[in-house]
PDB file of N, CA and C in Angstrom:
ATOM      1  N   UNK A   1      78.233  24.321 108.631  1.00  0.00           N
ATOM      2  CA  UNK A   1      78.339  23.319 107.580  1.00  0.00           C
ATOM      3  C   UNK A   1      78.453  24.013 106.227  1.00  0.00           C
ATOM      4  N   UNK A   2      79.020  23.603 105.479  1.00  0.00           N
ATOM      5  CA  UNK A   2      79.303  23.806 103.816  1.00  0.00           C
ATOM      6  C   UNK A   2      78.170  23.784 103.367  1.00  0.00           C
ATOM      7  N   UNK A   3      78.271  24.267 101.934  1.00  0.00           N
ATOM      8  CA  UNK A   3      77.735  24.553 100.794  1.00  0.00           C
ATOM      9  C   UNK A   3      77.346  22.805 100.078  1.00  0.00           C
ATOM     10  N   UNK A   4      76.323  22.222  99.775  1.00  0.00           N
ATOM     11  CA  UNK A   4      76.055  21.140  99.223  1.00  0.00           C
ATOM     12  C   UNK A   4      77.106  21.042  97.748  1.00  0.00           C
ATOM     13  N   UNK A   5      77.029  19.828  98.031  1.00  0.00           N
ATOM     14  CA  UNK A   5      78.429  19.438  96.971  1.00  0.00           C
ATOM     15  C   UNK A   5      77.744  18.446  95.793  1.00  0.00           C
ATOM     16  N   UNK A   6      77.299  18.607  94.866  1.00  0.00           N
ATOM     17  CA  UNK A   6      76.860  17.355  93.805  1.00  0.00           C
ATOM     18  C   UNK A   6      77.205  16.764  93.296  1.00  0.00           C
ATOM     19  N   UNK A   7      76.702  15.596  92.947  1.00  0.00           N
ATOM     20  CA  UNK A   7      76.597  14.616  92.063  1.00  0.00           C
ATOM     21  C   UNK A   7      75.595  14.038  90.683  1.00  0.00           C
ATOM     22  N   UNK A   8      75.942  14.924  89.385  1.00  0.00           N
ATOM     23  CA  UNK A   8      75.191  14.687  88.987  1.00  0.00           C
ATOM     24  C   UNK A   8      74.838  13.421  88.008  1.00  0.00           C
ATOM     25  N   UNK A   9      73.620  12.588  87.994  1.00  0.00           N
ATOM     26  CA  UNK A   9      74.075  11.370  87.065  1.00  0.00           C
ATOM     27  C   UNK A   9      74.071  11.447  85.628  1.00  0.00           C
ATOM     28  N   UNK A  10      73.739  10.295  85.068  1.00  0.00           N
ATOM     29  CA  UNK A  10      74.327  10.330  83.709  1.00  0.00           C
ATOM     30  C   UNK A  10      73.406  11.042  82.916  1.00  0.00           C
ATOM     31  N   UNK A  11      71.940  10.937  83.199  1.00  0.00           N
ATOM     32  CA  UNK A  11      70.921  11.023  83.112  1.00  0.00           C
ATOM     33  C   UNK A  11      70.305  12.737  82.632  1.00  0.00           C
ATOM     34  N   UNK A  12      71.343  13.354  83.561  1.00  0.00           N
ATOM     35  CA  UNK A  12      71.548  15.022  83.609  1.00  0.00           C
ATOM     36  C   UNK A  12      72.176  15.294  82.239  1.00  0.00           C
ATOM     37  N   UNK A  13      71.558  15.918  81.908  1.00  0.00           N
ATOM     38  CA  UNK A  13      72.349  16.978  80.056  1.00  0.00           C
ATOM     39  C   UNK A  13      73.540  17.630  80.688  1.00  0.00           C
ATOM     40  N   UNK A  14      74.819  17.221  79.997  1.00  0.00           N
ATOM     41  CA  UNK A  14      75.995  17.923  80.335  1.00  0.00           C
ATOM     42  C   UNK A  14      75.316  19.267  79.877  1.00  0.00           C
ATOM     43  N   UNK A  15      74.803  19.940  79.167  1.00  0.00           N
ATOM     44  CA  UNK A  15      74.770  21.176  78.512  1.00  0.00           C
ATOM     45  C   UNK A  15      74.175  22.049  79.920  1.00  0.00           C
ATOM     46  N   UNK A  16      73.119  21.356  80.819  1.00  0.00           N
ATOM     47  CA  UNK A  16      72.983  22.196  81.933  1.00  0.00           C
ATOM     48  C   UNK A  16      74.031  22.129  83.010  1.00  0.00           C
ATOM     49  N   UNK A  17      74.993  21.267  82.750  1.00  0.00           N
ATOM     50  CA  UNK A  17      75.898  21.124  83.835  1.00  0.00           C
ATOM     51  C   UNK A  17      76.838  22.324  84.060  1.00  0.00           C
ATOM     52  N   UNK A  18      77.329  22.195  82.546  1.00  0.00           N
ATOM     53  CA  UNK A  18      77.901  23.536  81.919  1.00  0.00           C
ATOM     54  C   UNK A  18      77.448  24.454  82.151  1.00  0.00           C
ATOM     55  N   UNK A  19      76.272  24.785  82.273  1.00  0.00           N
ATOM     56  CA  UNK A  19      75.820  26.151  82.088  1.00  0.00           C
ATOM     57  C   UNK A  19      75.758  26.649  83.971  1.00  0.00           C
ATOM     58  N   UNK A  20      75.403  25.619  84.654  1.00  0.00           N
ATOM     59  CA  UNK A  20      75.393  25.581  86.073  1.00  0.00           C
ATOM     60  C   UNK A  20      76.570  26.256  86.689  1.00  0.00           C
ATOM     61  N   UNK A  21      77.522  25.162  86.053  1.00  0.00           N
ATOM     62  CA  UNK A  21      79.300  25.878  86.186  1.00  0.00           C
ATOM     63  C   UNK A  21      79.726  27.295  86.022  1.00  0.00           C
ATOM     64  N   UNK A  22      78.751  27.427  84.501  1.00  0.00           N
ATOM     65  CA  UNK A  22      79.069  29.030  83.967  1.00  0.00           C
ATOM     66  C   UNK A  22      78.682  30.050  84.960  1.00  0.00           C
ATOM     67  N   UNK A  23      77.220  29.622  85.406  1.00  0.00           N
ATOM     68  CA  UNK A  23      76.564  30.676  86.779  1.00  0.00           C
ATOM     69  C   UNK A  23      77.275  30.800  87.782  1.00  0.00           C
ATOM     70  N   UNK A  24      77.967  29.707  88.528  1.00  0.00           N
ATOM     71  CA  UNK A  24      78.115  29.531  89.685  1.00  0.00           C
ATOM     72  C   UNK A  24      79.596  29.124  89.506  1.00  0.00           C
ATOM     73  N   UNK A  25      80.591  29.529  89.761  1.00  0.00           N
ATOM     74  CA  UNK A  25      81.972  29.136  89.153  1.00  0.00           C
ATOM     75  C   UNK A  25      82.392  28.299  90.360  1.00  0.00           C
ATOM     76  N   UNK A  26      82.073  28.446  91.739  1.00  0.00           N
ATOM     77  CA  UNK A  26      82.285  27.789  92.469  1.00  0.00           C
ATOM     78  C   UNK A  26      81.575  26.424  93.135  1.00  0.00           C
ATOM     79  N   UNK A  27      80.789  26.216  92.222  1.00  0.00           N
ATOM     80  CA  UNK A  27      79.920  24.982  92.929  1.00  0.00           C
ATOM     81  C   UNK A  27      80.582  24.070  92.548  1.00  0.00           C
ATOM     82  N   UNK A  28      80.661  23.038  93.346  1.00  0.00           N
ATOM     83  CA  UNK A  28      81.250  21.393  93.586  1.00  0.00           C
ATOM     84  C   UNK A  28      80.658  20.349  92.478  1.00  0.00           C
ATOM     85  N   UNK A  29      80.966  20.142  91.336  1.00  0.00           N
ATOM     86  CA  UNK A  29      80.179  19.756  90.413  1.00  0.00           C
ATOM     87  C   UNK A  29      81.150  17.928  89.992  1.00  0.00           C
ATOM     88  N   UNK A  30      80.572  16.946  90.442  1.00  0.00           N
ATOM     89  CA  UNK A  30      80.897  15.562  89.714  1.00  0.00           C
ATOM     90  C   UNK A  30      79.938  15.168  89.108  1.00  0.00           C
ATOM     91  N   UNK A  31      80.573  14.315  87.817  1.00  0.00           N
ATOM     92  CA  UNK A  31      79.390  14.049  87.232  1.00  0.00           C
ATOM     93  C   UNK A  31      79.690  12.844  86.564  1.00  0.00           C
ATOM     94  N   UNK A  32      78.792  11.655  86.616  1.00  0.00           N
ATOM     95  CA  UNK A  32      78.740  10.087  86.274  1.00  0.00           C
ATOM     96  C   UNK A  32      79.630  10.056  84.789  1.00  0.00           C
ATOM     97  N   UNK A  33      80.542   9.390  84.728  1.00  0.00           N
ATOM     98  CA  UNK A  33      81.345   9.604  82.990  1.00  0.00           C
ATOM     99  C   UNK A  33      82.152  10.490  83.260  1.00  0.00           C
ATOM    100  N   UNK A  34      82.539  11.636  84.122  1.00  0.00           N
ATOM    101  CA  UNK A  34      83.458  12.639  83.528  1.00  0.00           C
ATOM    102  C   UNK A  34      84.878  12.027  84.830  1.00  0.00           C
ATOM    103  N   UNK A  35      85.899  12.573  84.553  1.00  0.00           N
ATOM    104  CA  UNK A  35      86.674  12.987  85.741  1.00  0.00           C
ATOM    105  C   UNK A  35      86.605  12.673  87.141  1.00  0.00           C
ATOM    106  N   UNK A  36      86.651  11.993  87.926  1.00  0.00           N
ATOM    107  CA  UNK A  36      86.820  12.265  89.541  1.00  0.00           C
ATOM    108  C   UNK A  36      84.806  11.290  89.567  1.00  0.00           C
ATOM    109  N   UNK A  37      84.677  11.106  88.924  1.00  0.00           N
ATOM    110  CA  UNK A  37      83.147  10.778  88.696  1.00  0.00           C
ATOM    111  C   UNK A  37      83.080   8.738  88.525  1.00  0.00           C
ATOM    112  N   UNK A  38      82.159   8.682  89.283  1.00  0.00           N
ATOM    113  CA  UNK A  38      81.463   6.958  88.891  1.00  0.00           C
ATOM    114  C   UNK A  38      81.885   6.745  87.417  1.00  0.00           C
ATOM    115  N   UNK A  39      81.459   5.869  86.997  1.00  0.00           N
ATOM    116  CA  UNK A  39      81.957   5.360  85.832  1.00  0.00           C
ATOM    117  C   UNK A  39      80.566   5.225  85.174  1.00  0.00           C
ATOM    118  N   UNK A  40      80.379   5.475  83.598  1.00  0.00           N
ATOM    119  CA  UNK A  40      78.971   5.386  83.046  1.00  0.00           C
ATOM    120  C   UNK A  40      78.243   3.925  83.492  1.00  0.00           C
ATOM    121  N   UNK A  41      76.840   3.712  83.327  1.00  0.00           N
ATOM    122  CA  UNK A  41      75.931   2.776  83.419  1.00  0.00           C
ATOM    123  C   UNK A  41      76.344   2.529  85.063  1.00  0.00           C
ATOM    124  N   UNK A  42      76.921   2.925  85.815  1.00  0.00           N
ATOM    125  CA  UNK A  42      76.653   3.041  87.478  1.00  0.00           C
ATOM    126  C   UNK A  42      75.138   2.598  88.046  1.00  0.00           C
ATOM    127  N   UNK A  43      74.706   1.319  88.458  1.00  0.00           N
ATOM    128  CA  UNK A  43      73.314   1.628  89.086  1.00  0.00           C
ATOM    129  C   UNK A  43      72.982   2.052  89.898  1.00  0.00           C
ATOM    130  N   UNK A  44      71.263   2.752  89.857  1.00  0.00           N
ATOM    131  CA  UNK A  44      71.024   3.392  91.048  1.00  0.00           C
ATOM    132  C   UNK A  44      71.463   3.529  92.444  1.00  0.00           C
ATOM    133  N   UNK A  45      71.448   2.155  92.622  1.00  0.00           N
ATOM    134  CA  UNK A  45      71.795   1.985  94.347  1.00  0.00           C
ATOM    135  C   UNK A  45      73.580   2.405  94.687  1.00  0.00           C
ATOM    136  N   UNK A  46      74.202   1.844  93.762  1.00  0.00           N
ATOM    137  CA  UNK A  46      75.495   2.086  93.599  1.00  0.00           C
ATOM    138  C   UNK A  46      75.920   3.707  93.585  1.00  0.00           C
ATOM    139  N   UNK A  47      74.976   4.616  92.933  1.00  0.00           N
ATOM    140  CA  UNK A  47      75.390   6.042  92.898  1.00  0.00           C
ATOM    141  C   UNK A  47      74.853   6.515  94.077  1.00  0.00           C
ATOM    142  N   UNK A  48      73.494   5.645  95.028  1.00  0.00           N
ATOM    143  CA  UNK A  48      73.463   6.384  96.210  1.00  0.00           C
ATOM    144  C   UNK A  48      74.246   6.194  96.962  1.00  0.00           C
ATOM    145  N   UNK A  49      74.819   4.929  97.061  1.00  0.00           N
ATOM    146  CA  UNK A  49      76.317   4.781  98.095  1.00  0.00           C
ATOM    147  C   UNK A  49      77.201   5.184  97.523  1.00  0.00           C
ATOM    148  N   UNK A  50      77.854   5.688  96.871  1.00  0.00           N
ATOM    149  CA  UNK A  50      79.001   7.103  96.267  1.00  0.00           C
ATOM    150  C   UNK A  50      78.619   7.941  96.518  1.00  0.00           C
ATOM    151  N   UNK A  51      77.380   8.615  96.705  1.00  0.00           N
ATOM    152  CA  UNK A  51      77.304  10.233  97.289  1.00  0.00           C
ATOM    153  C   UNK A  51      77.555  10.062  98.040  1.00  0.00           C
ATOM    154  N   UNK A  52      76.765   8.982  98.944  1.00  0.00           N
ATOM    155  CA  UNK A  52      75.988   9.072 100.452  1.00  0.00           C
ATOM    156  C   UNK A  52      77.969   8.751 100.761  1.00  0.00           C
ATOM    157  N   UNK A  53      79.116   8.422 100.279  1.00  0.00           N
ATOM    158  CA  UNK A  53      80.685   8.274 100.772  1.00  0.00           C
ATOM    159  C   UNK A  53      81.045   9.698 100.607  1.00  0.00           C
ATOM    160  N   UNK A  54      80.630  10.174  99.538  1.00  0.00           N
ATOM    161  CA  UNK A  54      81.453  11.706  99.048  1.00  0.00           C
ATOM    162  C   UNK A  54      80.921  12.532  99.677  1.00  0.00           C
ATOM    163  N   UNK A  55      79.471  12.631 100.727  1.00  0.00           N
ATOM    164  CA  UNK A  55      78.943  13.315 100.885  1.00  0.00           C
ATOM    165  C   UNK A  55      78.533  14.485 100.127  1.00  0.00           C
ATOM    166  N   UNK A  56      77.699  13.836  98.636  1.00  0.00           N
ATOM    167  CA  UNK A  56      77.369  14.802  97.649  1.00  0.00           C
ATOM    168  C   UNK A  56      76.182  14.554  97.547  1.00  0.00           C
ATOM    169  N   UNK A  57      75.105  15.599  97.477  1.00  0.00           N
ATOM    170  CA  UNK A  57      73.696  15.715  96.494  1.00  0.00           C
ATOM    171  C   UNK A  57      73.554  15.350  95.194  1.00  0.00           C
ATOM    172  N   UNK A  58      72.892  13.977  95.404  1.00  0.00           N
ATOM    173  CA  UNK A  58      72.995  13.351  94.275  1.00  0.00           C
ATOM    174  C   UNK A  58      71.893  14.343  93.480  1.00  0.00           C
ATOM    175  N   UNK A  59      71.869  14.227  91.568  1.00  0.00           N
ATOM    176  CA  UNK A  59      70.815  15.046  91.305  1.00  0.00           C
ATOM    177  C   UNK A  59      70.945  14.342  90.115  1.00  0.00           C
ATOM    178  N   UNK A  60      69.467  13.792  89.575  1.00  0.00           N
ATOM    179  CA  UNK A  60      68.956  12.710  88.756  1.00  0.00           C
ATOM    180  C   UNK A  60      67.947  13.275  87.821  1.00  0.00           C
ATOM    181  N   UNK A  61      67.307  12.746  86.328  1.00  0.00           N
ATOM    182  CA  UNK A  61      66.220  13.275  86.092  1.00  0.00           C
ATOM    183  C   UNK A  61      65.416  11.979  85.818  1.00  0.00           C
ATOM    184  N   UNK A  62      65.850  10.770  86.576  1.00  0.00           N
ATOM    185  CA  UNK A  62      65.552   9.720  86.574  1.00  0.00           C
ATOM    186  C   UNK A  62      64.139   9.535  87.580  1.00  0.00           C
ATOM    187  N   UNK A  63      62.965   9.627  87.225  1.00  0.00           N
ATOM    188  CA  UNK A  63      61.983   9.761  87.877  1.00  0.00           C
ATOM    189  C   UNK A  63      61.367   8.458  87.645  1.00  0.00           C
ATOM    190  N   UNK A  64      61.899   7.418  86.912  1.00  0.00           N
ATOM    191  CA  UNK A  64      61.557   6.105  87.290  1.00  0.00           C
ATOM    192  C   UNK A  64      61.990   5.177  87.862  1.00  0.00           C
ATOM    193  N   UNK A  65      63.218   5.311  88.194  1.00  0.00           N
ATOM    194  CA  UNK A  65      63.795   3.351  88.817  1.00  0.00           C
ATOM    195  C   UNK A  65      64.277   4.772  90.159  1.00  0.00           C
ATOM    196  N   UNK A  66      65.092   5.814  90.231  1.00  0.00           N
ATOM    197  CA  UNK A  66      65.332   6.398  90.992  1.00  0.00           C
ATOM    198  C   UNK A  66      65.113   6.611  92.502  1.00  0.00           C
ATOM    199  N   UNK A  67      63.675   6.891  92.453  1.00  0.00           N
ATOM    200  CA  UNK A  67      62.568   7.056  93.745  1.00  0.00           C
ATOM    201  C   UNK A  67      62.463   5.728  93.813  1.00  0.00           C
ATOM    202  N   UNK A  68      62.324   4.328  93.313  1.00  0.00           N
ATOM    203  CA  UNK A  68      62.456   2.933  94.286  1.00  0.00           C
ATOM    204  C   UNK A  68      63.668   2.455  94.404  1.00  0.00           C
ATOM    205  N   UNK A  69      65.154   2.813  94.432  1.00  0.00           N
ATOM    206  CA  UNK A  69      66.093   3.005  94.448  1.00  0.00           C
ATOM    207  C   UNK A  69      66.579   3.660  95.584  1.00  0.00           C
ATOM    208  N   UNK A  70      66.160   4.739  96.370  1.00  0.00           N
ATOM    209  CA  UNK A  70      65.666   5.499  97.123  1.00  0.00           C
ATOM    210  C   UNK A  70      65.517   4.845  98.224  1.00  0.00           C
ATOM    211  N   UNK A  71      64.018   4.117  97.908  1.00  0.00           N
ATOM    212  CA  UNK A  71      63.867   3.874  99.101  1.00  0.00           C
ATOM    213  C   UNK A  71      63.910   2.669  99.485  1.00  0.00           C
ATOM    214  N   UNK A  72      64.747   1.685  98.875  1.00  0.00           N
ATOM    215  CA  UNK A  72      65.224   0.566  99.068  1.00  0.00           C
ATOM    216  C   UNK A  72      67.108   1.261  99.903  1.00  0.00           C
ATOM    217  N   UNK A  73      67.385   2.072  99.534  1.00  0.00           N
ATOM    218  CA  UNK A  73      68.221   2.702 100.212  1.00  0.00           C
ATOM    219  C   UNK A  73      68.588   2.660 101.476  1.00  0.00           C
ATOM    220  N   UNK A  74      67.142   3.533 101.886  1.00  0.00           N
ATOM    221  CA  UNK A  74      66.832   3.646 102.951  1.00  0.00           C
ATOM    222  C   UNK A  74      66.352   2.703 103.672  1.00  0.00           C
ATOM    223  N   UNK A  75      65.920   1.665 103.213  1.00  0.00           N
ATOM    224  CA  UNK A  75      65.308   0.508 104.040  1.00  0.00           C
ATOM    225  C   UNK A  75      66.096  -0.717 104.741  1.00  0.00           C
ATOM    226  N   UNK A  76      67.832  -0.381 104.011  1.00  0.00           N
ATOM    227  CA  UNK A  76      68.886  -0.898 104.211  1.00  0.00           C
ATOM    228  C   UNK A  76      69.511  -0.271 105.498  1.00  0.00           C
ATOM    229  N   UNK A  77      68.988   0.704 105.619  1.00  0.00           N
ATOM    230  CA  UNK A  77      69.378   1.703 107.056  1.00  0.00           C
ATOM    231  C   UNK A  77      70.342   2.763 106.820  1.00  0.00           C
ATOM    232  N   UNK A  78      70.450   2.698 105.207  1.00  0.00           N
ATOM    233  CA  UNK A  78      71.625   3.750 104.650  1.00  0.00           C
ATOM    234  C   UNK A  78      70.906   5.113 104.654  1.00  0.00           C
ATOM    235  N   UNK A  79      71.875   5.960 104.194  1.00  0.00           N
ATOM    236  CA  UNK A  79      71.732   7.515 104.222  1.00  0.00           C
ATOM    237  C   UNK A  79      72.129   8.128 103.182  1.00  0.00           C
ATOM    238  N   UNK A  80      71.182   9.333 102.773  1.00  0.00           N
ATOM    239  CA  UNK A  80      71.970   9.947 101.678  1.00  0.00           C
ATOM    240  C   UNK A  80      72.552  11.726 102.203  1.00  0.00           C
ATOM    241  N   UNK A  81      72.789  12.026 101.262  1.00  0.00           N
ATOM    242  CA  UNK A  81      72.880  13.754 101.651  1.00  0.00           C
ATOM    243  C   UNK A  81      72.417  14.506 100.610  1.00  0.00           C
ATOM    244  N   UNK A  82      71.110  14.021 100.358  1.00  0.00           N
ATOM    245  CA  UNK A  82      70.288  14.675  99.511  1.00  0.00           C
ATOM    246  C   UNK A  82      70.071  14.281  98.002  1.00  0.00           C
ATOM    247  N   UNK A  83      69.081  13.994  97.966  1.00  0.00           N
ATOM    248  CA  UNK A  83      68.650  13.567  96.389  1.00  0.00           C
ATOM    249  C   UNK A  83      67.876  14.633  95.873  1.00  0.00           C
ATOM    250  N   UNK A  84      68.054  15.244  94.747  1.00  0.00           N
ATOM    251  CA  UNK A  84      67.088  15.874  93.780  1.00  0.00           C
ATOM    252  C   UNK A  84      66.580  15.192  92.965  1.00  0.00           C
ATOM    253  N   UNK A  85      65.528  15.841  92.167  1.00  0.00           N
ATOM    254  CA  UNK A  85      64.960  14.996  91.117  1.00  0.00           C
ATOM    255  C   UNK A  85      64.614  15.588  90.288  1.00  0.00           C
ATOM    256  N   UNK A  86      64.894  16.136  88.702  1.00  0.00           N
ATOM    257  CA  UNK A  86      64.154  17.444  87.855  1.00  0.00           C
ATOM    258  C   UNK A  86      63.209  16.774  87.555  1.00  0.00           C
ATOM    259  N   UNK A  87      62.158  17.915  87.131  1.00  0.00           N
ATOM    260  CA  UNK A  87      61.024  17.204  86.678  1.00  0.00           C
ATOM    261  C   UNK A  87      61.042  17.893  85.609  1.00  0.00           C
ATOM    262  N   UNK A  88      60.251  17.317  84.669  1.00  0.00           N
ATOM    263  CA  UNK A  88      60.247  17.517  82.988  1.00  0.00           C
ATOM    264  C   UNK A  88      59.611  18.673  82.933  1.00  0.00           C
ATOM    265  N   UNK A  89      60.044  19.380  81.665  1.00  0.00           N
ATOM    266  CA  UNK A  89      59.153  19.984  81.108  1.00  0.00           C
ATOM    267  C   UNK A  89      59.370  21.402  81.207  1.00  0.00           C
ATOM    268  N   UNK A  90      61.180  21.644  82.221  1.00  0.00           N
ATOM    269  CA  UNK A  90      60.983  22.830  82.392  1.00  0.00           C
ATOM    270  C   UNK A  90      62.327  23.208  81.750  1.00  0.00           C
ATOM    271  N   UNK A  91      62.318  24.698  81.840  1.00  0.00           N
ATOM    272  CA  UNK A  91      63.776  25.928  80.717  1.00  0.00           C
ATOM    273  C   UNK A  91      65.151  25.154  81.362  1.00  0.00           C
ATOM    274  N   UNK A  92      66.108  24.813  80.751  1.00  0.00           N
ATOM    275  CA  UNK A  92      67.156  24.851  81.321  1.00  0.00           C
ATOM    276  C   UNK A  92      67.432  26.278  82.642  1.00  0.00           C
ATOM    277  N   UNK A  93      67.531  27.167  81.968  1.00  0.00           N
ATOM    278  CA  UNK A  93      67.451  28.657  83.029  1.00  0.00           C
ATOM    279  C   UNK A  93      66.388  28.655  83.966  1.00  0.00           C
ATOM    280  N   UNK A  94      65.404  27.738  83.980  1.00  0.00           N
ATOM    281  CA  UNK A  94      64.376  27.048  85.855  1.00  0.00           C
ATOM    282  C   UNK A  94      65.531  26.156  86.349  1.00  0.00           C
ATOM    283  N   UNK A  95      65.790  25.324  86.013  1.00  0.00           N
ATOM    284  CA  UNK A  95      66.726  23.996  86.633  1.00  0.00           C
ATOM    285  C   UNK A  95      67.941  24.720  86.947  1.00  0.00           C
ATOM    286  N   UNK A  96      68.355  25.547  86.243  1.00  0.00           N
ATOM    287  CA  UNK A  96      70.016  26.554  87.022  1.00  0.00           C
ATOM    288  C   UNK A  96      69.208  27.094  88.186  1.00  0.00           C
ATOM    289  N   UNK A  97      68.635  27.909  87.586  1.00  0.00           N
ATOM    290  CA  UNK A  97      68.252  28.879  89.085  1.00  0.00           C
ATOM    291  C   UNK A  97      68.065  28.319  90.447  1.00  0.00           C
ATOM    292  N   UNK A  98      67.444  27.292  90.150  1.00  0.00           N
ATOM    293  CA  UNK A  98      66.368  26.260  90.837  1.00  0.00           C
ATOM    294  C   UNK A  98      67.984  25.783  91.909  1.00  0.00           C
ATOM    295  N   UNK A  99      69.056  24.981  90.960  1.00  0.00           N
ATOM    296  CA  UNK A  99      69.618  24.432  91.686  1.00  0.00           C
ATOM    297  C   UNK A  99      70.610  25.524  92.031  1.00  0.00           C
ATOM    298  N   UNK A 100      71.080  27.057  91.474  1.00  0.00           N
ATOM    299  CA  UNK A 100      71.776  27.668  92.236  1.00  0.00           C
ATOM    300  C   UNK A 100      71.326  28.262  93.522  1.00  0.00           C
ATOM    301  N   UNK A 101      70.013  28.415  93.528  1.00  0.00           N
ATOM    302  CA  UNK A 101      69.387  28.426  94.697  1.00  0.00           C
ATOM    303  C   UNK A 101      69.462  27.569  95.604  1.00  0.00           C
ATOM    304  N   UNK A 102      69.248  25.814  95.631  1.00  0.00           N
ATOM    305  CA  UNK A 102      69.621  24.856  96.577  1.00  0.00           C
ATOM    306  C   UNK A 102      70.929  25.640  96.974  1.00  0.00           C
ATOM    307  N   UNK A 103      72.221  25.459  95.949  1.00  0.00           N
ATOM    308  CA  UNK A 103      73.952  26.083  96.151  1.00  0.00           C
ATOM    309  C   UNK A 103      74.231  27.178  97.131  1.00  0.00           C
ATOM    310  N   UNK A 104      73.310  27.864  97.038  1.00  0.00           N
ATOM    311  CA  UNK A 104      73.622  29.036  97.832  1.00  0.00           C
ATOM    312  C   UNK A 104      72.557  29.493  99.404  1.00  0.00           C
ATOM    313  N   UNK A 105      71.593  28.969  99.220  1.00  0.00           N
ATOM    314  CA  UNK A 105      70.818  28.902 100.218  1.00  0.00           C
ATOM    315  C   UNK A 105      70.389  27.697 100.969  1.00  0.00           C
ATOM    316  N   UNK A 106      71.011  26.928 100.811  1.00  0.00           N
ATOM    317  CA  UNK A 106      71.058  25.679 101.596  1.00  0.00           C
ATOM    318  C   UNK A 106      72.522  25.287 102.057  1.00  0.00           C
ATOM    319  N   UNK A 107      72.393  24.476 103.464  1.00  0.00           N
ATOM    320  CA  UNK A 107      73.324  23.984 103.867  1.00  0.00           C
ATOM    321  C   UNK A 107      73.540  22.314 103.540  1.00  0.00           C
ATOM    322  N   UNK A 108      74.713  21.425 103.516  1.00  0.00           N
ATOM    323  CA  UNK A 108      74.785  20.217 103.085  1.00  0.00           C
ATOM    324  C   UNK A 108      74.519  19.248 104.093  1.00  0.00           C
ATOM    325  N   UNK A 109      74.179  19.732 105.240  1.00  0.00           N
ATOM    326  CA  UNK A 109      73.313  19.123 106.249  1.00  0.00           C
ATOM    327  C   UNK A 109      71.666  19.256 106.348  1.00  0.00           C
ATOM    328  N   UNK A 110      71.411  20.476 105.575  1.00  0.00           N
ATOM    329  CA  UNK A 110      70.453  20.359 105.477  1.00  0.00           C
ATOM    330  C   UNK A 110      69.068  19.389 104.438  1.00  0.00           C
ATOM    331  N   UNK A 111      70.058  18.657 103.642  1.00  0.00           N
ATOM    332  CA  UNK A 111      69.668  17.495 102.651  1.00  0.00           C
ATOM    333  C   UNK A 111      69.834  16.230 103.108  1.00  0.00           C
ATOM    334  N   UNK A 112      69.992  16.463 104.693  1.00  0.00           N
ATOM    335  CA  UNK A 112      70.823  14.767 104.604  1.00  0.00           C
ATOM    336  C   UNK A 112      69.030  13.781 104.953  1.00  0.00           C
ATOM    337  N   UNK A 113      69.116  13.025 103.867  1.00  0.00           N
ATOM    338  CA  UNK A 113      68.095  11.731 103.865  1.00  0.00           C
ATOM    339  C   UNK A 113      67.049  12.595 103.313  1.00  0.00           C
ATOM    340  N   UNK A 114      67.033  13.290 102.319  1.00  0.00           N
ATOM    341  CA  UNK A 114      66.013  14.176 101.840  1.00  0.00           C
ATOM    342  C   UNK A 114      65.926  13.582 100.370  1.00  0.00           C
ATOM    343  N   UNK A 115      64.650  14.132  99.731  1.00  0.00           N
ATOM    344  CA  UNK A 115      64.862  13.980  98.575  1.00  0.00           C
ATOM    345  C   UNK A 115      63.687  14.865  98.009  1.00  0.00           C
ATOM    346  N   UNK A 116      63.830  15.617  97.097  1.00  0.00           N
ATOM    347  CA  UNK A 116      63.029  16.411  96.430  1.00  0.00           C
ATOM    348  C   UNK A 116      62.819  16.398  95.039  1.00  0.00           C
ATOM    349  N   UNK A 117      62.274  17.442  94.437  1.00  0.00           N
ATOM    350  CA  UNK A 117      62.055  17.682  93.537  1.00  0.00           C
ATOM    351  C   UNK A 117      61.855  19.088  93.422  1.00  0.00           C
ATOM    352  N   UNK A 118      62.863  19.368  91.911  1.00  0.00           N
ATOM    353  CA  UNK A 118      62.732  21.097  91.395  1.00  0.00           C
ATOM    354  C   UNK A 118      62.416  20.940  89.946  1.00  0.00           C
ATOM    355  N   UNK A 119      61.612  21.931  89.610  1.00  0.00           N
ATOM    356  CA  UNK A 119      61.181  23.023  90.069  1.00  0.00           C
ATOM    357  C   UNK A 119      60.654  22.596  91.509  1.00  0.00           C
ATOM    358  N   UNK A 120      60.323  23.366  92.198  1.00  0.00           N
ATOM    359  CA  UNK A 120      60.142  23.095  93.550  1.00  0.00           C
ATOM    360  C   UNK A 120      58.055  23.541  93.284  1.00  0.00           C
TER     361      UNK A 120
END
């Protein structure tokens, strides 16, 4: 299986998106508003059924409506292929590492119906 493919929402600072890109020139990067991407104000449930089609890791810093979003998801009998979740408070250069690490040491099967949180 491939390399996890993301989705990041609106919610995410383009400035780490960028910088993600800069590290990792090859990672699979969509993002809510840009190009090839959902369209802004997308709701929750709506961006988990666009990954869970694109088969992308969704990645949010939405730690409030998100996680019950989630799991109303799931209670529908749907699936995702991985949700992240940043948690506050940390360097842009934790959240790269953090997620070039998911990029490179994880498989995109290995997220499927998962959901975490990094820093880890």
């Amino acid at each position: 299986m491939a390399n996890p493919r993301f989705l990041f929402d609106e919610c995410v600072s383009r400035i780490l998106v960028k910088a993600l890109r800069k590290r990792e020139p090859k990672i699979d990067i969509v993002c809510v508003g840009q190009s090839g991407g959902p369209s802004k104000k997308t709701p929750d449930p709506d961006l988990l059924v666009i990954a869970e089609a694109q088969r992308r890791l969704l990645v949010s810093n939405d730690r409030s409506t998100m996680p019950v979003a989630i799991t109303d998801h799931f209670a529908k009998g749907l699936h995702t292929w991985g949700v992240i979740l940043l948690r506050k408070g940390f360097s842009l250069a934790r959240y790269i590492q953090d997620l070039v690490l998911v990029y490179q040491a994880t498989k995109a099967d290995e997220w499927r119906d998962r959901m975490d949180y990094i820093p880890y």
